[in-house]
C-alpha atoms as a PDB file:
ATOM      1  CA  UNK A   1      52.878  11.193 126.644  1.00  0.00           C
ATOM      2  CA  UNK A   2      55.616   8.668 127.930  1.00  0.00           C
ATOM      3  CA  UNK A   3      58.953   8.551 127.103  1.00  0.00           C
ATOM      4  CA  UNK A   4      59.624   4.563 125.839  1.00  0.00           C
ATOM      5  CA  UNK A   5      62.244   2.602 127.829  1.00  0.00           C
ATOM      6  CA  UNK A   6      64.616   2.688 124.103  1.00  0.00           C
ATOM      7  CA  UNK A   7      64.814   6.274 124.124  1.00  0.00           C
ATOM      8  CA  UNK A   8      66.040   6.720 127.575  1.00  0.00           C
ATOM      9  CA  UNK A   9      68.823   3.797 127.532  1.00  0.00           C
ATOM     10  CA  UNK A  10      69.924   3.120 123.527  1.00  0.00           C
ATOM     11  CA  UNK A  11      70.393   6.409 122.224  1.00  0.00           C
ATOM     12  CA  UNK A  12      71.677   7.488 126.367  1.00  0.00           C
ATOM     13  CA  UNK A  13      74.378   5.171 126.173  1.00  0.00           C
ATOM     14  CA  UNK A  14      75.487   5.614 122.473  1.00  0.00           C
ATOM     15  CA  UNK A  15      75.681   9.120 122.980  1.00  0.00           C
ATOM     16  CA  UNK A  16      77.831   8.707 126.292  1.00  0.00           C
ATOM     17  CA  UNK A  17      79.924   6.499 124.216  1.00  0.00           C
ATOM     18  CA  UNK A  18      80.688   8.981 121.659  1.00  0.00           C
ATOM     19  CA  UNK A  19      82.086  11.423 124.627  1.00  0.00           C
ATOM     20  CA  UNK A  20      84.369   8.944 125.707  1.00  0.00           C
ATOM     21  CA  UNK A  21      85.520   8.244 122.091  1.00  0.00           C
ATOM     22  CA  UNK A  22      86.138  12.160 121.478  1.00  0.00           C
ATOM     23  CA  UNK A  23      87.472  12.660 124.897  1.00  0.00           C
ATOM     24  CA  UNK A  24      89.692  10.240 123.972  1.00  0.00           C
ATOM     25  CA  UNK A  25      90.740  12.171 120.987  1.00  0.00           C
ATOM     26  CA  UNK A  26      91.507  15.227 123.196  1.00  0.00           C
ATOM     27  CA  UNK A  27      93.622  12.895 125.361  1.00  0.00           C
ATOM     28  CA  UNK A  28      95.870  11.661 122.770  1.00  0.00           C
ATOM     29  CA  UNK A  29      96.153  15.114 120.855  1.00  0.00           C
ATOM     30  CA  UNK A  30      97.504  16.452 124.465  1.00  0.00           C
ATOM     31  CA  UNK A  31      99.993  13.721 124.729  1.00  0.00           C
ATOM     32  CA  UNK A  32     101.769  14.302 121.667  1.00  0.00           C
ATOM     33  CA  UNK A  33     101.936  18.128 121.809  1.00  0.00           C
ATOM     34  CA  UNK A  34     102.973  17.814 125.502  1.00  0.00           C
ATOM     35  CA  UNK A  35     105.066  14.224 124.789  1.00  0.00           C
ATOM     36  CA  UNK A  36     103.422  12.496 127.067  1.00  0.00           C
ATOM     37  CA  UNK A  37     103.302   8.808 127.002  1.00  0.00           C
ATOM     38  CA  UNK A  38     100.006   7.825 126.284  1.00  0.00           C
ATOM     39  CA  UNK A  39     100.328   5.009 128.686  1.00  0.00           C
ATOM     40  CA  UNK A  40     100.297   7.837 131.585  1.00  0.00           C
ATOM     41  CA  UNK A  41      97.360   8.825 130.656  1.00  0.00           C
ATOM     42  CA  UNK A  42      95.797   5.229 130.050  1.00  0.00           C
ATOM     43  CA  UNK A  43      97.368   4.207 133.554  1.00  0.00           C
ATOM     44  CA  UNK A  44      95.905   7.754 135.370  1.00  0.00           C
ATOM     45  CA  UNK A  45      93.570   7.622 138.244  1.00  0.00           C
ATOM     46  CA  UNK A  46      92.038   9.858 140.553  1.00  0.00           C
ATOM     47  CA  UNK A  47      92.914   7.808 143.818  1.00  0.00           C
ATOM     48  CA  UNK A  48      94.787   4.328 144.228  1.00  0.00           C
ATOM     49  CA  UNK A  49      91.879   2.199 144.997  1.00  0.00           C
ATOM     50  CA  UNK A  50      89.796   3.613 141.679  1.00  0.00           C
ATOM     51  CA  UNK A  51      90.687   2.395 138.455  1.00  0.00           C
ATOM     52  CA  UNK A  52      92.529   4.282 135.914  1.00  0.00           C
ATOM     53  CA  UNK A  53      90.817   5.504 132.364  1.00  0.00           C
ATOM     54  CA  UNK A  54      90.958   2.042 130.768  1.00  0.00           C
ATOM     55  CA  UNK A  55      88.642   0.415 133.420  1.00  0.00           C
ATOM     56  CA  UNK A  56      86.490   3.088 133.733  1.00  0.00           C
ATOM     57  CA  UNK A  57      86.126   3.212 129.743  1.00  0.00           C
ATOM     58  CA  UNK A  58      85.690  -0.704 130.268  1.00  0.00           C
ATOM     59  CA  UNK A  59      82.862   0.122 132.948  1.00  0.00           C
ATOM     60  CA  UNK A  60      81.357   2.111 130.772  1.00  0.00           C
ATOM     61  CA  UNK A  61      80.910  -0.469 127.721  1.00  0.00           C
ATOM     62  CA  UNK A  62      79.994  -3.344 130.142  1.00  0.00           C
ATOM     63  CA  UNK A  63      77.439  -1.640 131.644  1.00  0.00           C
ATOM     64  CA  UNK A  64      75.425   0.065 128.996  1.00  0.00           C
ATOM     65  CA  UNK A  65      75.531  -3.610 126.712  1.00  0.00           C
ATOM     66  CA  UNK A  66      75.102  -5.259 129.966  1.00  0.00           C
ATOM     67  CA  UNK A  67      72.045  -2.680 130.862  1.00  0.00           C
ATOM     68  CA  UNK A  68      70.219  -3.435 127.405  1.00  0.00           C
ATOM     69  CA  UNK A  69      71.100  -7.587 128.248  1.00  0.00           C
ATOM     70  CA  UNK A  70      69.009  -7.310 131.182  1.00  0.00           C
ATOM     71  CA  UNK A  71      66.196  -5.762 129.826  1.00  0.00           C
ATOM     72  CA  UNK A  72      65.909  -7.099 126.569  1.00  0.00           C
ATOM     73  CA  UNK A  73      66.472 -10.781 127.535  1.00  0.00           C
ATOM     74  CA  UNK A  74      69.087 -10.604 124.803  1.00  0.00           C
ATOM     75  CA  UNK A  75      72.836 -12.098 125.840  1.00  0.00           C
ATOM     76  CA  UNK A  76      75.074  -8.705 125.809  1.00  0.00           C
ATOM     77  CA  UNK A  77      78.497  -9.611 123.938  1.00  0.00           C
ATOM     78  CA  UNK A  78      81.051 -10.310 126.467  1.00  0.00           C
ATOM     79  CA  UNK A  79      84.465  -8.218 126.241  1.00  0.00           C
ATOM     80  CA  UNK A  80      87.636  -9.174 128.279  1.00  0.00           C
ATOM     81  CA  UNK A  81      88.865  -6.297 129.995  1.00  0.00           C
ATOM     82  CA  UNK A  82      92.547  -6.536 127.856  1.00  0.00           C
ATOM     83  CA  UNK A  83      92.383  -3.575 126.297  1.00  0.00           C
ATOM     84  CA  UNK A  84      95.991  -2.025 126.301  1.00  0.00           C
ATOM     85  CA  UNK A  85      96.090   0.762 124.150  1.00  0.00           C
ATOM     86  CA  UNK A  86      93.740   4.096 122.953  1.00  0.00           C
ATOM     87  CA  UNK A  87      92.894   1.883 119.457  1.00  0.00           C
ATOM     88  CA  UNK A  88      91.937  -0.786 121.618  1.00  0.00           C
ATOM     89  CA  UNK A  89      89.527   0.825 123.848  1.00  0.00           C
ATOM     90  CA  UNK A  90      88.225   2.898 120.896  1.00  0.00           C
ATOM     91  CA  UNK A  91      87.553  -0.592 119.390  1.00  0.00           C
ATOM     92  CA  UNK A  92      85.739  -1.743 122.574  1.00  0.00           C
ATOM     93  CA  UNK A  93      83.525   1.961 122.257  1.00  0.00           C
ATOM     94  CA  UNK A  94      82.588   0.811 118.520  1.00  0.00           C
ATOM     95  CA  UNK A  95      81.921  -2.922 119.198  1.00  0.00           C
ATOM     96  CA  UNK A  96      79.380  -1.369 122.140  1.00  0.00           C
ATOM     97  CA  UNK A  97      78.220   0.844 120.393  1.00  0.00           C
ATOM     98  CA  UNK A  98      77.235  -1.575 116.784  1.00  0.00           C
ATOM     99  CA  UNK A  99      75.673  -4.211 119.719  1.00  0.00           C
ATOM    100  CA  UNK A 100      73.273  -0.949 120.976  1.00  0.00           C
ATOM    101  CA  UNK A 101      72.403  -0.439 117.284  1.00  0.00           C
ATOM    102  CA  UNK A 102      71.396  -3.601 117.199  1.00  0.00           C
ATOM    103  CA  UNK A 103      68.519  -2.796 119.639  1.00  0.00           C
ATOM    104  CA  UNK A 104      65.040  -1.973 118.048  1.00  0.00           C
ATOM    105  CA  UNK A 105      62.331  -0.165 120.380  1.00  0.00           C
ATOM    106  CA  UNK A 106      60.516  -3.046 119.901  1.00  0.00           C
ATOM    107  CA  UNK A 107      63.199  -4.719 121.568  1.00  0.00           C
ATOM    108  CA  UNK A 108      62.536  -2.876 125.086  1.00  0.00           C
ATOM    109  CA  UNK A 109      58.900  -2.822 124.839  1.00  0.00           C
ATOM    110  CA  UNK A 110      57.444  -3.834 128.385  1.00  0.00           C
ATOM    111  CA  UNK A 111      61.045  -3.721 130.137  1.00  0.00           C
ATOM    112  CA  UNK A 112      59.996  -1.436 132.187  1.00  0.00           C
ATOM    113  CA  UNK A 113      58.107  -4.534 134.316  1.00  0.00           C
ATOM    114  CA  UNK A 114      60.634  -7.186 133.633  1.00  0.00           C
ATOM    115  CA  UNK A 115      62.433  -8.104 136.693  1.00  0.00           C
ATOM    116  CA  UNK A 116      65.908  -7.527 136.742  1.00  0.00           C
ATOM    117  CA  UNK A 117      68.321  -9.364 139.351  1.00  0.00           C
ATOM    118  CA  UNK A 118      71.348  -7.747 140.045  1.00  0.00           C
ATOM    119  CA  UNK A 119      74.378 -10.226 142.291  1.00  0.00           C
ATOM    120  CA  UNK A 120      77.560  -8.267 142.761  1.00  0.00           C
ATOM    121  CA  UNK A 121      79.201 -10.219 145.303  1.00  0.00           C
ATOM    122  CA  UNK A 122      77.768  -9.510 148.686  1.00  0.00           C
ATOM    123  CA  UNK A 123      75.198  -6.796 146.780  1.00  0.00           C
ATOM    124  CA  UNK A 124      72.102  -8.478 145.650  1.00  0.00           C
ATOM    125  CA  UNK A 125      69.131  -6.691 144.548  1.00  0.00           C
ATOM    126  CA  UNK A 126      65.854  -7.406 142.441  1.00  0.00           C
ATOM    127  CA  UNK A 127      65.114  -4.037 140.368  1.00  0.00           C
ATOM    128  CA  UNK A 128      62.012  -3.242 138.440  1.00  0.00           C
ATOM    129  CA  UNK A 129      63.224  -2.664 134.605  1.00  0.00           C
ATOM    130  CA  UNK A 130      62.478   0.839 134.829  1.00  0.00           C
ATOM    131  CA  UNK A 131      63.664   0.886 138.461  1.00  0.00           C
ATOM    132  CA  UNK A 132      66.681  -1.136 137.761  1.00  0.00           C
ATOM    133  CA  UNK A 133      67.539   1.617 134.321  1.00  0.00           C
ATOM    134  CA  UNK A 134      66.650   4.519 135.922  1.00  0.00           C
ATOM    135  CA  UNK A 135      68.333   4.259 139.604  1.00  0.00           C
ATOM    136  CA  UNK A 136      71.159   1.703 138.887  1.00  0.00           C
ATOM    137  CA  UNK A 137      72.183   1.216 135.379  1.00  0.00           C
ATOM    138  CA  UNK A 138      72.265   5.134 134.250  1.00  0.00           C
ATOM    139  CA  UNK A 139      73.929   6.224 137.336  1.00  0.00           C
ATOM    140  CA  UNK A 140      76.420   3.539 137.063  1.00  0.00           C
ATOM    141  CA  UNK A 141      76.944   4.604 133.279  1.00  0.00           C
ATOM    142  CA  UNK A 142      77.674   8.354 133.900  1.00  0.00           C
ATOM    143  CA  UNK A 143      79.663   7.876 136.946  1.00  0.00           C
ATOM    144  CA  UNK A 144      82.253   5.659 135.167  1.00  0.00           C
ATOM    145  CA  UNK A 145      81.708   8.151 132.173  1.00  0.00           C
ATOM    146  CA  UNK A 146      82.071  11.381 134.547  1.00  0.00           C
ATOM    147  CA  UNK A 147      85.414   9.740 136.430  1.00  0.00           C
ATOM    148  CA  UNK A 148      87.162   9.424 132.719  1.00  0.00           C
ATOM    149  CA  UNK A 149      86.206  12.846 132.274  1.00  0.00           C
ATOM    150  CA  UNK A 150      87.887  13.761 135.527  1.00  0.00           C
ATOM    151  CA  UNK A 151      90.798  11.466 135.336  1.00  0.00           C
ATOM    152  CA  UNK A 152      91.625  13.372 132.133  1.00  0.00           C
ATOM    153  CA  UNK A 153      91.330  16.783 133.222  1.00  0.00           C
ATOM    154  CA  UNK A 154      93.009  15.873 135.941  1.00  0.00           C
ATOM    155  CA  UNK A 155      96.085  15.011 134.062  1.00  0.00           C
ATOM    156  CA  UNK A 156      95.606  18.296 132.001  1.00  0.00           C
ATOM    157  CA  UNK A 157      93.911  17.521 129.017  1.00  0.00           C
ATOM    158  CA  UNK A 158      92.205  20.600 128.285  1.00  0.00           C
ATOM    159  CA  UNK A 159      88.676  19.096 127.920  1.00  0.00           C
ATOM    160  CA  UNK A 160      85.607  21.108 129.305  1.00  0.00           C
ATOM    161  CA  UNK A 161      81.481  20.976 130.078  1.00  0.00           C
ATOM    162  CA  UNK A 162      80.891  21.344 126.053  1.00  0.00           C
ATOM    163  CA  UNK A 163      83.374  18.140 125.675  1.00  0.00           C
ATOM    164  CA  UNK A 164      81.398  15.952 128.206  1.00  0.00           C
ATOM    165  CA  UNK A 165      77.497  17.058 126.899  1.00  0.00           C
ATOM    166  CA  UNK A 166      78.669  16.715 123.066  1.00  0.00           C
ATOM    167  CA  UNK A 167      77.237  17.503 120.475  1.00  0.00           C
ATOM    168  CA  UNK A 168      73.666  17.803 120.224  1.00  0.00           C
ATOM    169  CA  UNK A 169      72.120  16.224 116.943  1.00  0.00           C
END
């Protein structure tokens, strides 16, 4: 049997997206019992040259709606990165998440051949659509996903393995 191209991105991404969204509950329930400002924790990153929560929560949206773009043919919605507060970048979760909703299977049906181009500055690179989901876009997705986890521990929010897998329905 083979697994359809929609049922390892859509649902992959939506359900990343609801981590960040709860982690991002656990974040702001730390900062008020601890009075913290929540811009510390919006502003927090693991090493100068990486970008704080906000951008990787921003890396996160652009690349899953930017993933199913690229496959599907379909424009992604474009978001400025000028999110400056939790509501904000729980809006930016929800407006990512209602564009992956969007997306039927029908949608991604022969993806898996389409080529996908891929021009980042100096890095250039012509992907497969299965190649370009499965070795690009999904480790892109949970390494922005994991580093918000991180960042947030790191700062003491008492989030855990059970907080990053969610829940399972």
């Amino acid at each position: 049997m083979s697994v359809s191209m929609h049922k390892i991105s859509v649902p992959v991404f939506i359900r990343g997206l609801n981590v960040l969204a709860g982690l991002l509950d656990k974040a702001e329930a730390h900062a008020a019992e601890e009075k913290i400002p929540l811009d510390d924790l919006f502003n927090a990153r693991l090493a100068p040259d990486m970008l704080p929560l906000s951008g990787q929560i921003q890396r996160v949206s652009d690349t899953s709606k930017n993933a199913i773009g690229r496959l599907t043919g379909v424009p992604a919605p474009s978001f400025p990165d000028e999110e400056k507060t939790f509501s904000e970048l729980r809006e930016r979760i929800a407006k990512t998440i209602a564009f992956l909703e969007t997306v039927k299977p029908s949608d991604l049906e022969k993806s898996e051949e389409r080529d996908v181009a891929i021009n980042f500055g100096k890095l250039k690179f012509t992907f497969t659509g299965d190649d370009y989901l499965l070795k690009f876009a999904l480790p892109n997705f949970f390494f922005h996903v994991t580093t918000a986890y991180d960042i947030l521990r790191n700062q003491g929010v008492a989030v855990g393995k059970v907080d990053y897998l969610g829940p399972y329905s």
